[in-house]
Protein backbone atom coordinates (compact mmCIF):
# COMPACT_ATOMS: atom_id res chain seq x y z
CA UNK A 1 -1.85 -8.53 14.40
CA UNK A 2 -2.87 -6.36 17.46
CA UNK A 3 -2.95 -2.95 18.59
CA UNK A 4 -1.70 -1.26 21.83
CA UNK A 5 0.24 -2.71 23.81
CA UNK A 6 -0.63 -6.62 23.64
CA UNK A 7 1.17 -8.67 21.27
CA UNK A 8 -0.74 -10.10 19.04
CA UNK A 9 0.46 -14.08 17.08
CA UNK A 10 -0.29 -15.92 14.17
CA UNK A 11 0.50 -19.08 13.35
CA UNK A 12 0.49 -20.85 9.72
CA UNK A 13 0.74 -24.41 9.47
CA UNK A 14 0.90 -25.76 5.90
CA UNK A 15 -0.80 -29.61 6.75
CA UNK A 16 -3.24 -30.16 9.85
CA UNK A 17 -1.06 -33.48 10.16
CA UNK A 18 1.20 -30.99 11.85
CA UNK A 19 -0.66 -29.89 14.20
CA UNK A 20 -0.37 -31.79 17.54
CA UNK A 21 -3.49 -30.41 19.65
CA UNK A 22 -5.65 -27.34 19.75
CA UNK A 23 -7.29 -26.97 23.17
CA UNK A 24 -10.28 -24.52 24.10
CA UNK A 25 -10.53 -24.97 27.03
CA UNK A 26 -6.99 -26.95 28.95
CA UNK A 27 -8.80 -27.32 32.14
CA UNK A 28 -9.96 -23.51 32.43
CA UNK A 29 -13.03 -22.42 30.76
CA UNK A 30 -11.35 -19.25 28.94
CA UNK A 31 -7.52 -20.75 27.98
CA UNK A 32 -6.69 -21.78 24.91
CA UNK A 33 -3.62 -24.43 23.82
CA UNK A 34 -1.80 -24.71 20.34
CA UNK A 35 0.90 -26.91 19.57
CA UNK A 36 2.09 -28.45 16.62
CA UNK A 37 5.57 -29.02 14.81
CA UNK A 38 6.92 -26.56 12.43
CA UNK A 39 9.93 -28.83 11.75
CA UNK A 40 13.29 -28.38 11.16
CA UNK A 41 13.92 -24.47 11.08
CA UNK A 42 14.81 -22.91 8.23
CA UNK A 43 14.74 -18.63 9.39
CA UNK A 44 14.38 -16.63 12.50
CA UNK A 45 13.92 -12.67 11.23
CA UNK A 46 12.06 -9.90 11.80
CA UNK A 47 9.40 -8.18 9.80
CA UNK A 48 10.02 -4.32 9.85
CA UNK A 49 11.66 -4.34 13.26
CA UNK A 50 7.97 -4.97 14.83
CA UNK A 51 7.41 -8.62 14.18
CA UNK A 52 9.69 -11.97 14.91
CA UNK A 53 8.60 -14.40 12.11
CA UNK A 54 9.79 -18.27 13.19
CA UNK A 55 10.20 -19.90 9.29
CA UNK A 56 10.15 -23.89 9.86
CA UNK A 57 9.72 -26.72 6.70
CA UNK A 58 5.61 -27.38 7.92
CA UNK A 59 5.00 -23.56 9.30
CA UNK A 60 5.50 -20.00 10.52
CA UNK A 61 4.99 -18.42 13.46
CA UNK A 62 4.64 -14.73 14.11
CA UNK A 63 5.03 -13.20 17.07
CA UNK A 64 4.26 -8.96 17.51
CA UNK A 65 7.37 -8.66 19.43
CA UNK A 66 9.97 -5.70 18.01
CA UNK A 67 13.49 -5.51 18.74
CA UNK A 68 13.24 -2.96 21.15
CA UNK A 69 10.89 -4.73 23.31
CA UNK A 70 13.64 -7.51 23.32
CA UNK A 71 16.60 -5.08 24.58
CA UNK A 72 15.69 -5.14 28.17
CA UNK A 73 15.65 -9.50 28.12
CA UNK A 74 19.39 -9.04 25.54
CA UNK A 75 21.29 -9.99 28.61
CA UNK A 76 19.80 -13.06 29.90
CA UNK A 77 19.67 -14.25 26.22
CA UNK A 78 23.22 -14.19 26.42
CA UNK A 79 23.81 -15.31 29.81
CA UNK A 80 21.11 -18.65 29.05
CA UNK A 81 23.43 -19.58 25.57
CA UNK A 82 26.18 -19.28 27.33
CA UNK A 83 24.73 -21.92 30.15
CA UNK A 84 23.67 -23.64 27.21
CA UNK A 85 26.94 -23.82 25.45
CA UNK A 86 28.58 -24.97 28.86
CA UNK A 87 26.08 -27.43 29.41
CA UNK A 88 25.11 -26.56 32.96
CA UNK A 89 21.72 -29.00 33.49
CA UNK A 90 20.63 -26.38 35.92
CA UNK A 91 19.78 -23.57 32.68
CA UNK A 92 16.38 -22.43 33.87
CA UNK A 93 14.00 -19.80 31.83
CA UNK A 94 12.41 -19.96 35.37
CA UNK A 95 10.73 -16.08 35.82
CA UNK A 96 11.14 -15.40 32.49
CA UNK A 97 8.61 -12.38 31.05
CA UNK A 98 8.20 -8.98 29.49
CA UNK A 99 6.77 -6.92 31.56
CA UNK A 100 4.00 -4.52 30.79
């Protein structure tokens, strides 16, 4: 993972029959895509309070992202479930970011 302040990823795929596409370039020269499936989810959890680790049946995905970082954001988590559990079509993650 990284050092600093950037976040640094990693994501572990256990077939390549998973992954969907893995772009270099996406229309820019410098951006890079990933997607794939991890499947049905099996954990969401932290590693040492620094690292989110997203368990699925084909893959993991780790994102350098502690829970502190996710304090100021806590609210509009809880604000977006609770459009969710209402069902309100107009739920938007519209704006959402950390900011540096």
């Amino acid at each position: 993972m990284s050092h600093g302040r950037s976040s640094g990823f990693s994501i572990e795929i256990k077939s390549k029959k998973y992954v969907k596409d893995i772009s270099l370039s996406n229309g820019r020269p410098e951006a890079v895509l990933i997607e794939g499936d991890l499947g049905p989810l099996k954990d969401v959890s932290f590693f040492e309070d620094k690292v989110l680790v997203v368990k699925g049946r084909y893959g993991t995905l780790r994102v350098e992202l502690s829970l502190v970082a996710l304090s100021p954001i806590k609210e509009r988590l809880v604000t977006v479930q609770n459009m969710q559990s209402t069902r309100k079509s107009s739920a938007s993650l519209e704006g959402w970011k950390i900011d540096e």
